[in-house]
Protein backbone atom coordinates (compact mmCIF):
# COMPACT_ATOMS: atom_id res chain seq x y z
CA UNK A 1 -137.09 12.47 -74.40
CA UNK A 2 -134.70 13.85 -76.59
CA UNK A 3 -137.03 14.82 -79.22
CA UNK A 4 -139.50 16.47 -77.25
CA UNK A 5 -136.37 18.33 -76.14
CA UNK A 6 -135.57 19.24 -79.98
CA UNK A 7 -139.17 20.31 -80.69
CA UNK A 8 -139.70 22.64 -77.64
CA UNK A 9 -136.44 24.38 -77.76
CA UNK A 10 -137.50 24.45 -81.91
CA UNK A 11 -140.94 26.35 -81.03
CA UNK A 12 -138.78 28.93 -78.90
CA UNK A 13 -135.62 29.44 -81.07
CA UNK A 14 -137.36 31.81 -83.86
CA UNK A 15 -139.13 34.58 -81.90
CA UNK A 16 -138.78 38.09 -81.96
CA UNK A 17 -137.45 39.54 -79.07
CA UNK A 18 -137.08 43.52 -78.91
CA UNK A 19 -134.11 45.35 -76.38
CA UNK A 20 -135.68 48.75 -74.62
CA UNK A 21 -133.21 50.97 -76.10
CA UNK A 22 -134.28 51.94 -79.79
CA UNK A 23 -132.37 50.22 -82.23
CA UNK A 24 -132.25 50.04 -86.19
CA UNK A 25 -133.58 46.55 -87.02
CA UNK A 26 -133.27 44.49 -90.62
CA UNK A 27 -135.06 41.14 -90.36
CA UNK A 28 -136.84 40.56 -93.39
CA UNK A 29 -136.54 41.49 -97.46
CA UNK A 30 -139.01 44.00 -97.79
CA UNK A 31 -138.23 44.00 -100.76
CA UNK A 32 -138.96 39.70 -101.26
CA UNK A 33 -141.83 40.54 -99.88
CA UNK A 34 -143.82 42.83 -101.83
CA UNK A 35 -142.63 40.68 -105.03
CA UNK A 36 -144.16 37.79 -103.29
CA UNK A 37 -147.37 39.52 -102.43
CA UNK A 38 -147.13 40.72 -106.12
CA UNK A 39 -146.56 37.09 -107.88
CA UNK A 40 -149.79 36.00 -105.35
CA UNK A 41 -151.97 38.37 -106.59
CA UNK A 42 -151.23 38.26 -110.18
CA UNK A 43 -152.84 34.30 -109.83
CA UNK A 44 -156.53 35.96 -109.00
CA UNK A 45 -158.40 32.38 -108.96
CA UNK A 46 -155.63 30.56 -106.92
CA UNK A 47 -154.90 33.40 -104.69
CA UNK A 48 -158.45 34.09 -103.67
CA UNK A 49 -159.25 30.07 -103.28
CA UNK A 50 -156.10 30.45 -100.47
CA UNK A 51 -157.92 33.52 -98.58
CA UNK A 52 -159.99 31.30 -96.02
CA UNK A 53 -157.10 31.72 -93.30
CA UNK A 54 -156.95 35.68 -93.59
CA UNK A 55 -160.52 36.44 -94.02
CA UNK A 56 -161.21 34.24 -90.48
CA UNK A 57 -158.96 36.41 -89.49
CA UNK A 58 -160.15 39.46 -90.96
CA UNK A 59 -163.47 38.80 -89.37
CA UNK A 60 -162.09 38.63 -86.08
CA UNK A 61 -160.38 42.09 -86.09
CA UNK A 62 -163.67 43.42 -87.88
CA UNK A 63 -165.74 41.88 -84.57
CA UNK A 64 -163.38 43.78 -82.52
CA UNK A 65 -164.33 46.66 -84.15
CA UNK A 66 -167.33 46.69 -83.98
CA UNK A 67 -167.68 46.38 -80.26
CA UNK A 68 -166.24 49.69 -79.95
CA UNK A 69 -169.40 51.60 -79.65
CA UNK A 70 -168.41 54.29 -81.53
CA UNK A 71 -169.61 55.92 -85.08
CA UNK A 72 -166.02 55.94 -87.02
CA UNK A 73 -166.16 58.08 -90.35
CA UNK A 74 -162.43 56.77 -91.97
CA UNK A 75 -160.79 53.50 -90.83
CA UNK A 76 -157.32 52.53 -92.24
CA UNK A 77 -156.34 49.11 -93.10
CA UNK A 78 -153.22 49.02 -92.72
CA UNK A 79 -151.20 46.03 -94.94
CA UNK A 80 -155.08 45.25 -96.65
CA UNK A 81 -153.78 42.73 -99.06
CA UNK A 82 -156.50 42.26 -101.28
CA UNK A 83 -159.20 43.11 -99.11
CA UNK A 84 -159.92 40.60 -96.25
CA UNK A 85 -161.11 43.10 -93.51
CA UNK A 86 -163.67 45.10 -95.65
CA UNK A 87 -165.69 41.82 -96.95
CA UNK A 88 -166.44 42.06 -92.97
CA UNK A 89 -167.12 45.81 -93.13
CA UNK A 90 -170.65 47.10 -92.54
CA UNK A 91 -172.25 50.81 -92.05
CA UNK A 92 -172.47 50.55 -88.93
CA UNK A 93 -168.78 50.09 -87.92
CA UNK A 94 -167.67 52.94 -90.96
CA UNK A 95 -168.36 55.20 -93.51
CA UNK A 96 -165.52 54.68 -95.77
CA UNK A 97 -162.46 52.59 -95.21
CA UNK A 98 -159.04 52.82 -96.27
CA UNK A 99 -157.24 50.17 -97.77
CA UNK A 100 -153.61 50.54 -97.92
CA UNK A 101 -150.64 47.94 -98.97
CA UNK A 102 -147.09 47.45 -99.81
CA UNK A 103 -148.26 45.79 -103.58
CA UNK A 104 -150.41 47.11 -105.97
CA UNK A 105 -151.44 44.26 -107.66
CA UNK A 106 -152.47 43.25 -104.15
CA UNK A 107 -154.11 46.16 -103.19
CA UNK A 108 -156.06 45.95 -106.76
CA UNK A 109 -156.69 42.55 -107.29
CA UNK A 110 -160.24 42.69 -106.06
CA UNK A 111 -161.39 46.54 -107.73
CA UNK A 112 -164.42 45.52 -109.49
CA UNK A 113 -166.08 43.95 -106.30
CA UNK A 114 -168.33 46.04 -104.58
CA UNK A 115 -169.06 46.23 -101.18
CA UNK A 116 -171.13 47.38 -98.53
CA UNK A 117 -168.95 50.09 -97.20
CA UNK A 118 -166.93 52.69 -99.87
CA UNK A 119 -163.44 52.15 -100.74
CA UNK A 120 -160.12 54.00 -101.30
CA UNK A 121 -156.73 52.23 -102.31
CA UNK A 122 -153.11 53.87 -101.17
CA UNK A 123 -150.16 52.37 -101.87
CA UNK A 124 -148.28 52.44 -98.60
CA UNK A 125 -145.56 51.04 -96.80
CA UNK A 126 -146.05 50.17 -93.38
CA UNK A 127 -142.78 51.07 -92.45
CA UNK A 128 -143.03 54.53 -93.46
CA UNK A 129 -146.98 56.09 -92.83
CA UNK A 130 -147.59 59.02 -94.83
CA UNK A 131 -150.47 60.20 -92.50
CA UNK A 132 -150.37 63.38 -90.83
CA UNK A 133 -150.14 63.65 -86.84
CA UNK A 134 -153.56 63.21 -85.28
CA UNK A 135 -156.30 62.45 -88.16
CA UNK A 136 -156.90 59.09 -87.93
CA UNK A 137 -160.28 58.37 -86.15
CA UNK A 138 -159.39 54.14 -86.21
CA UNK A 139 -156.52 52.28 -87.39
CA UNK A 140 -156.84 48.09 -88.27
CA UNK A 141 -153.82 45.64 -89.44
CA UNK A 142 -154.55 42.07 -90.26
CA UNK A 143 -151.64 39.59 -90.66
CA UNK A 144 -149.15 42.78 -91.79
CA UNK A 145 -147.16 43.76 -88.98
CA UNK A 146 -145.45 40.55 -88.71
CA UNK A 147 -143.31 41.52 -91.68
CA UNK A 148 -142.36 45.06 -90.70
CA UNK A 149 -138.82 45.32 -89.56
CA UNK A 150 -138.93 48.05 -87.07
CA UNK A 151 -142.05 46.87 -85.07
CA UNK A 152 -141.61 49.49 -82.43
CA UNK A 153 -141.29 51.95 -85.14
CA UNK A 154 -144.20 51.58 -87.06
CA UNK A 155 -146.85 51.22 -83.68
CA UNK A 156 -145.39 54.69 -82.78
CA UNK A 157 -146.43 56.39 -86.22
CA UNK A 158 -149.56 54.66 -85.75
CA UNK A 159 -150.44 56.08 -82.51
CA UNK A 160 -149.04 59.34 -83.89
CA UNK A 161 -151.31 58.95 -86.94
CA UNK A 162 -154.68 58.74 -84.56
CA UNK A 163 -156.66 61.45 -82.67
CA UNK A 164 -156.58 61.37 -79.25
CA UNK A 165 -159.05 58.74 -77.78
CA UNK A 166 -158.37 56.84 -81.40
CA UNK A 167 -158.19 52.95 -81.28
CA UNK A 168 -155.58 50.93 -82.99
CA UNK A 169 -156.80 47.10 -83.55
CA UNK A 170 -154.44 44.64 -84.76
CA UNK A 171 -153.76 41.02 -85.43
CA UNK A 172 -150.31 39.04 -85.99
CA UNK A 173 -148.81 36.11 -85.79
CA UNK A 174 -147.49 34.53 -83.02
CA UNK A 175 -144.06 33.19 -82.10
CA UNK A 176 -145.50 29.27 -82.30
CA UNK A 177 -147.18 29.47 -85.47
CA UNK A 178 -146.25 26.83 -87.65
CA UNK A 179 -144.38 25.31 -85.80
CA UNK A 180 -144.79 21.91 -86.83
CA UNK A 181 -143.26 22.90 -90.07
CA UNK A 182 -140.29 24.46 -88.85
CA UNK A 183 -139.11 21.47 -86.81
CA UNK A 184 -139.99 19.20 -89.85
CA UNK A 185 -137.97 21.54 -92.03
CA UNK A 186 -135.04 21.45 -89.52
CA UNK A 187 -134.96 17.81 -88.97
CA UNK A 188 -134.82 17.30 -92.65
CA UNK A 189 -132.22 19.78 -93.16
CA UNK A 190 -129.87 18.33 -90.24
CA UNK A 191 -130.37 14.94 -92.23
CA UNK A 192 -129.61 15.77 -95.69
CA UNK A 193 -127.47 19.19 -95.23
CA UNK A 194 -126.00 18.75 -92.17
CA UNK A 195 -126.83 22.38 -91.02
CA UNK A 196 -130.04 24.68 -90.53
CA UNK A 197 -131.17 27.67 -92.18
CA UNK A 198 -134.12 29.91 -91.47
CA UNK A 199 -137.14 28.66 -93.14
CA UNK A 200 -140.22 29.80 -91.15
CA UNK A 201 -140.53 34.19 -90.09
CA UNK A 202 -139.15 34.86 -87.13
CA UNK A 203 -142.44 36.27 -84.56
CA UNK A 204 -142.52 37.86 -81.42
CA UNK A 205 -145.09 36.89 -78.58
CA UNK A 206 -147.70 38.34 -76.29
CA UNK A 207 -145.95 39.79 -73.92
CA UNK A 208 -143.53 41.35 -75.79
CA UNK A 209 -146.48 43.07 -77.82
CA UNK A 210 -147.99 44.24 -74.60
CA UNK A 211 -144.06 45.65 -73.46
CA UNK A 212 -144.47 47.47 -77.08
CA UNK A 213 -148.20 49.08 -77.11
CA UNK A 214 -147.39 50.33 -73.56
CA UNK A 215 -143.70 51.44 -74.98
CA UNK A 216 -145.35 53.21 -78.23
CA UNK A 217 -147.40 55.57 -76.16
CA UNK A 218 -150.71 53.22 -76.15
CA UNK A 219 -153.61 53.15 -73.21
CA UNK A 220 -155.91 50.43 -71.97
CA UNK A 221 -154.11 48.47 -73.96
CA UNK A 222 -155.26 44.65 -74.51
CA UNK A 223 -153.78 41.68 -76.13
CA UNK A 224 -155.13 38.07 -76.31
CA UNK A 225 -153.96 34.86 -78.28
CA UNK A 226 -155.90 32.40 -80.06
CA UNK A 227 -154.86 29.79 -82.20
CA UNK A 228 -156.40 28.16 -85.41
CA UNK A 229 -155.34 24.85 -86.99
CA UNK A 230 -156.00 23.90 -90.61
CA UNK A 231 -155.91 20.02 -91.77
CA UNK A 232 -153.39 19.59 -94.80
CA UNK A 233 -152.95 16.34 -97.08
CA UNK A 234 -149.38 16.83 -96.37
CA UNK A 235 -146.64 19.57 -96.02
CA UNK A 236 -146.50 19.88 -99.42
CA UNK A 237 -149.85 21.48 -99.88
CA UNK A 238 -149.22 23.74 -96.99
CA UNK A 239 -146.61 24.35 -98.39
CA UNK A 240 -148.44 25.48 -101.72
CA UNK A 241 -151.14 27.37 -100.10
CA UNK A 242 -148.42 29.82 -98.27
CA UNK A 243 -146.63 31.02 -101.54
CA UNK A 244 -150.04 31.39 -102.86
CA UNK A 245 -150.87 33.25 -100.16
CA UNK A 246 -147.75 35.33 -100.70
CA UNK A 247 -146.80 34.23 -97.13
CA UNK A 248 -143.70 32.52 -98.05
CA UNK A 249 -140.07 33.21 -95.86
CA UNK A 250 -138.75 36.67 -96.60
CA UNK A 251 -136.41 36.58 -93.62
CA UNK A 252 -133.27 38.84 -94.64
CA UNK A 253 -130.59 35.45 -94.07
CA UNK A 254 -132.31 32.59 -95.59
CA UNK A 255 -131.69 30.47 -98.37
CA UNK A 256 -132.82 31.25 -101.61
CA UNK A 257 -133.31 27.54 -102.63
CA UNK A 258 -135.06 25.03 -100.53
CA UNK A 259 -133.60 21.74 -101.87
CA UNK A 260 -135.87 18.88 -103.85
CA UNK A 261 -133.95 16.53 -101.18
CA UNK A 262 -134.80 18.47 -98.19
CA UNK A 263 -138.58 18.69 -99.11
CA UNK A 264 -139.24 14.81 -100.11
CA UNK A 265 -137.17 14.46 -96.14
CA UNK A 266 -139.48 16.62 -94.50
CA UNK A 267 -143.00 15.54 -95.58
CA UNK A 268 -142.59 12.12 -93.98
CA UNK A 269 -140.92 13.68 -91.28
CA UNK A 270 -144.06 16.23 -90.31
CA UNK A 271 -146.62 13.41 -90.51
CA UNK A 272 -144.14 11.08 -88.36
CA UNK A 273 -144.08 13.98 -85.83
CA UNK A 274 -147.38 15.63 -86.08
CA UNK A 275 -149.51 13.98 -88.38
CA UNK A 276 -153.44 13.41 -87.24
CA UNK A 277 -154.83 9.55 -87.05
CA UNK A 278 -156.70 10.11 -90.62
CA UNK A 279 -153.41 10.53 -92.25
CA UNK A 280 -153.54 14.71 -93.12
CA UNK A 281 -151.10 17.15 -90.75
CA UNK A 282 -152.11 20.62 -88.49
CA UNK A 283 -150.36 23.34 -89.41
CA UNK A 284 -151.14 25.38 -86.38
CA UNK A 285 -150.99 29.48 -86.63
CA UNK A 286 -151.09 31.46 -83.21
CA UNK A 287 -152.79 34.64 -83.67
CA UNK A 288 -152.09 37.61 -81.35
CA UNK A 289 -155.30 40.44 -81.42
CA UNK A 290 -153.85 44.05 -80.04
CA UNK A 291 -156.10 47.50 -78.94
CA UNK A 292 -154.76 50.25 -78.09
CA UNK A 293 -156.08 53.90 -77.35
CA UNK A 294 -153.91 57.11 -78.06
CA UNK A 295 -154.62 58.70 -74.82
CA UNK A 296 -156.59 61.74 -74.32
CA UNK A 297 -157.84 63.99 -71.86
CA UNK A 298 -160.82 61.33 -71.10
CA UNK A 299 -158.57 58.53 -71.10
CA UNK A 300 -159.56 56.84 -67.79
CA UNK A 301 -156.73 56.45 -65.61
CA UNK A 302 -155.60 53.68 -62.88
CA UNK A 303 -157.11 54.50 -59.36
CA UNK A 304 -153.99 55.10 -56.85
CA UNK A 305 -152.45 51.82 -55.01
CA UNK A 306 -154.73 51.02 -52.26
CA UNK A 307 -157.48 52.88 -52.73
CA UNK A 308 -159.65 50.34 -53.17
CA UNK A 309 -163.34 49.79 -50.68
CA UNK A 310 -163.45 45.74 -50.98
CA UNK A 311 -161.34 43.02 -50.91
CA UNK A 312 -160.77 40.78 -53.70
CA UNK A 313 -160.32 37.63 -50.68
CA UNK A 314 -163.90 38.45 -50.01
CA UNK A 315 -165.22 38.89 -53.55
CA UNK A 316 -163.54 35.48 -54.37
């Protein structure tokens, strides 16, 4: 009883939670970060054997997209990475598209492939949008905006950045991904440390997304969760596959060092706790998928309270 206790109060105790009143906010090492997006690119063969979880992902924001019936010229990727949403880009969904990321070596990692749908490559930081005030036509993020600081921030430039009747797509992750390693990690820690430090990012959830679209000046706003869980031979390739990802922690507080002690504690731990009957672990990552429209003068609105001509009793 007492550890399902520990692992549910675990899965709750590292989420992002945002106050209404604006706010500066310093979460992560921006800074970390675009080294470790840097050191994950520079591998090219191990970094692009590690890019099955964001092209799925990728592919799911590009299906999005493309049931917007609507001819886009310019897209922006916003936080591109190497390229995961454009291997999913066709003609009909774009003309050109726009990749833009925090690293370089990132952004340029995959230059000499071609693809179906012209490129550009910016440099950007997603904290800080260079684009003007209404010229984006479509804006997409993949697996980016979970690092920004100033979430609330950043969705208002973006919905600055579009046209009116522009769409802003988006994917994240969620406040209970991985978090079968986090309680592993914790456990061990408590056993051979005596104390716990942050070792998995910090996310937010669904609703508070849905709070923040709405806040940011979005309409018909939408957000859904889905999860997907990948089978590991044990934490320690999980482990692996995350730095090469460039997904390791880069939250502003943690511990530089994760110990040799703590690590041989917490794979036994994580297969004790969560590990499947065939001997390899889950390492389960929520995804949250976000549209929003910048609102225009044919933005449809809500009919007024009551002014409905059937009953939902009856149609139910």
């Amino acid at each position: 009883m007492l550890k399902r206790l520990f692992l549910q109060q675990q899965r709750n105790i590292q989420r992002r939670c945002y106050a209404t009143t604006p706010q500066s906010f310093y979460v992560f090492d921006r800074h970390a970060k675009r080294l470790q997006k840097d050191r994950a690119a520079s591998n090219v063969e191990e970094s692009r054997t590690v890019d099955y979880l964001k092209d799925e992902i990728a592919a799911r924001v590009a299906d999005r997209l493309l049931d917007i019936k609507k001819d886009f010229d310019t897209v922006v990727d916003l936080g591109s990475g190497s390229g995961h949403i454009i291997k999913h880009a066709t003609k009909d969904m774009m003309k050109k598209l726009i990749m833009c990321d925090m690293s370089e070596k990132a952004l340029f990692r995959d230059k000499d492939v071609a693809y179906e749908v012209p490129v550009e490559r910016l440099q950007v930081d997603e904290e800080n949008l260079p684009f003007p005030e209404n010229s984006l036509e479509a804006v997409v993020s993949s697996l980016s905006l979970n690092w920004v600081n100033d979430l609330p921030g950043t969705l208002i430039q973006i919905k600055n950045s579009l046209k009116p009747d522009g769409v802003f797509i988006g994917a994240m992750f969620g406040g209970d991904t991985l978090f079968e390693l986090r309680t592993s990690l914790q456990l061990a820690e408590l056993e051979r440390q005596n104390g716990i430090s942050p070792r998995v990012s910090p996310m937010t959830d669904s609703s508070d997304m849905s709070r923040l679209l709405t806040r940011a000046g979005f309409a018909l706003t939408t957000v859904d969760v889905d999860e997907i869980q990948v089978n590991y031979p044990s934490a320690f390739e999980l482990m692996e596959d995350l730095k090469a990802m460039g997904e390791s922690n880069a939250v502003a507080s943690r511990q530089h060092v994760l110990t040799r002690d703590t690590l041989i504690a917490a794979a036994p731990i994580y297969k004790e706790l969560h590990g499947n009957p065939d001997g390899t672990i889950p390492a389960t990552f929520q995804v949250i998928y976000l549209i929003g429209w910048k609102p225009s003068e044919n933005t449809p609105l809500p009919k007024k309270r009551g002014s409905a001509n059937a009953s939902l009793k009856d149609v139910l």
